[in-house]
Protein backbone atom coordinates (compact mmCIF):
# COMPACT_ATOMS: atom_id res chain seq x y z
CA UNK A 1 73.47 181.12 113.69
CA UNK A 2 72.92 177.88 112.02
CA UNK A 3 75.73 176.12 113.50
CA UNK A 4 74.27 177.28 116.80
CA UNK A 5 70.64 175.73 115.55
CA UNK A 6 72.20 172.54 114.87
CA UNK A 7 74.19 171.93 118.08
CA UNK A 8 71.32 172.85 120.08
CA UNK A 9 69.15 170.25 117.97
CA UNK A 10 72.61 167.33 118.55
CA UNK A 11 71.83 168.44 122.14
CA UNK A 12 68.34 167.24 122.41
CA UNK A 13 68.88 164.25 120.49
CA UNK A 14 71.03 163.89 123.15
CA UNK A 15 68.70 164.28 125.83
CA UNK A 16 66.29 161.50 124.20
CA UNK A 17 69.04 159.25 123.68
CA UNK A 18 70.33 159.81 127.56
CA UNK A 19 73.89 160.49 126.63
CA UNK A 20 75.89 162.19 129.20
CA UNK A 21 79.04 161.74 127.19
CA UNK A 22 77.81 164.17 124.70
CA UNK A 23 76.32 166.87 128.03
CA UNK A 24 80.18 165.70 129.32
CA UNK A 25 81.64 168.02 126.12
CA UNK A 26 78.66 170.40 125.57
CA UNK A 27 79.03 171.86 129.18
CA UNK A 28 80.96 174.55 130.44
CA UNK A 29 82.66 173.65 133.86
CA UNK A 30 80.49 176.00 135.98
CA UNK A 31 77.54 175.31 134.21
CA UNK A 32 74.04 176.46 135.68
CA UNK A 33 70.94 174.73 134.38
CA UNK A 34 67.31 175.49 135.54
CA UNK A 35 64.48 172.67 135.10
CA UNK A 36 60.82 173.58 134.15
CA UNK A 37 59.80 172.90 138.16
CA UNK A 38 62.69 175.46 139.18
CA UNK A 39 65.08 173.08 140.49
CA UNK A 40 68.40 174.62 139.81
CA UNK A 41 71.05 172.21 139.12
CA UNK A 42 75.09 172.66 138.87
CA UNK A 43 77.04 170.21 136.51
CA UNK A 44 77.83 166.99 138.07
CA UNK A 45 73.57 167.06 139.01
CA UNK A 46 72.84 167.68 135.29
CA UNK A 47 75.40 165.20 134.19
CA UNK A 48 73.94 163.05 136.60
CA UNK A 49 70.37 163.57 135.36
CA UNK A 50 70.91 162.71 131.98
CA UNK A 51 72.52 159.42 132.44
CA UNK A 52 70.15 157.95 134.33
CA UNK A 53 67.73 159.41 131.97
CA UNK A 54 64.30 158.63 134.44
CA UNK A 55 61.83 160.29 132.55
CA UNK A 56 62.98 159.67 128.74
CA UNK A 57 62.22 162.13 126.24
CA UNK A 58 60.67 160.44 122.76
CA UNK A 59 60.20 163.52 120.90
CA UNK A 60 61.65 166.84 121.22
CA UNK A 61 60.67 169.57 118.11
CA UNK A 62 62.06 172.76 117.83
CA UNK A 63 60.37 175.60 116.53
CA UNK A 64 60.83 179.27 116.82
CA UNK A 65 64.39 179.55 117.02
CA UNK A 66 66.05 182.91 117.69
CA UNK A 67 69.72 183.35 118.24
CA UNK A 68 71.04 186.51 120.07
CA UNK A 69 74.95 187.21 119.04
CA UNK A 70 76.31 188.86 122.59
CA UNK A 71 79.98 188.96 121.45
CA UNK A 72 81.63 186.97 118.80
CA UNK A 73 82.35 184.15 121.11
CA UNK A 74 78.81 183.96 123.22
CA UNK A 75 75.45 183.63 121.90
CA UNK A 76 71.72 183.06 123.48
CA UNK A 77 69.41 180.66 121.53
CA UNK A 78 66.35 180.62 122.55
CA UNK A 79 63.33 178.00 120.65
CA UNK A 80 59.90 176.35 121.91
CA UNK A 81 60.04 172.88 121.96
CA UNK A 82 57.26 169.85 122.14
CA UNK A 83 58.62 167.21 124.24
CA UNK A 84 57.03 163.63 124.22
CA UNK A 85 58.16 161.93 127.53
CA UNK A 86 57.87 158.64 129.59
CA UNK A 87 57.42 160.21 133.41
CA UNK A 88 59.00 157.50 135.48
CA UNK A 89 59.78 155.84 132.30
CA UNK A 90 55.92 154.32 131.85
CA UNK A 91 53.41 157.32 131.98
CA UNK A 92 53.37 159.04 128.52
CA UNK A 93 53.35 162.85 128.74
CA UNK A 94 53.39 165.70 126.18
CA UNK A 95 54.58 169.21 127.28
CA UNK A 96 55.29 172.09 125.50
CA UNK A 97 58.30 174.80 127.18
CA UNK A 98 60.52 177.11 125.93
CA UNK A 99 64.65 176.40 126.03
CA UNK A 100 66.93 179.13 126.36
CA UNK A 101 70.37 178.33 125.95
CA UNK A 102 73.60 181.06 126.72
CA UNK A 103 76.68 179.86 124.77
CA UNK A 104 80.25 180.76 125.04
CA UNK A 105 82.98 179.55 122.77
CA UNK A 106 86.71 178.42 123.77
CA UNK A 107 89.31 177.15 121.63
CA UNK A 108 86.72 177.23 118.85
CA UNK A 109 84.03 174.90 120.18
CA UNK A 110 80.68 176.69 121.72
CA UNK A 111 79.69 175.32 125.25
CA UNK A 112 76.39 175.84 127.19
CA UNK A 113 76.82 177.55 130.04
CA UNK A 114 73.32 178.26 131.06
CA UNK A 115 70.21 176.50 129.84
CA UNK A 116 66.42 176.85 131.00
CA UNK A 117 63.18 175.25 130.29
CA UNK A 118 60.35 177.11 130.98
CA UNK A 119 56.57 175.58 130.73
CA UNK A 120 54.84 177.21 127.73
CA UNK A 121 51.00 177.42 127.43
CA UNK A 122 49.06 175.16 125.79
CA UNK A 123 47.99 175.44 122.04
């Protein structure tokens, strides 16, 4: 479960630092990702999204992480996060959301195959 924890932490480190490369090996091929405003995106539109990295995360924190073993080889983590951003890379914006990731593993390495962000209330 920790090893699950950490990736998904690499993967939003990721996401601040824009790096495709890393989404490149972290995706499955038929990946399915769903963005907090519902726009559902297949993996050369993620891949694309990331590099060009318009509206740059400056903080993402994870809290509340729960991992769900479905099989030995796939796994749903699931965490709230608090995500400083740059909308249109000027405007700073804080939002809080929850990530749910579904994980499969082949030839030893886990892959997202799913992720969501949903908007979480307010604290």
């Amino acid at each position: 479960m920790q090893e699950l924890i950490a990736l998904t932490e690499k993967a939003w480190e990721a996401n601040r630092n824009g790096d495709a490369a890393f989404y490149d090996r972290f995706l499955t091929a038929d990946v399915v990702s769903v963005s907090p405003w519902g726009v559902v995106t297949d993996r050369d539109a993620t891949l694309k999204g990331f590099a060009e990295n318009r509206n740059p995360y400056t903080r993402t924190d994870q809290s509340d992480h729960k991992v769900v073993m479905l099989t030995e080889d796939s796994a749903v983590h699931t965490s709230t996060v608090e995500i400083d951003m740059l909308v249109g890379g000027t405007t700073e914006r804080t939002m809080r959301v929850y990530a749910t990731t579904a994980l499969v593993r082949t030839d030893g390495e886990w892959k997202a195959a799913f992720f969501q962000i949903t908007p979480a209330p307010e604290r």
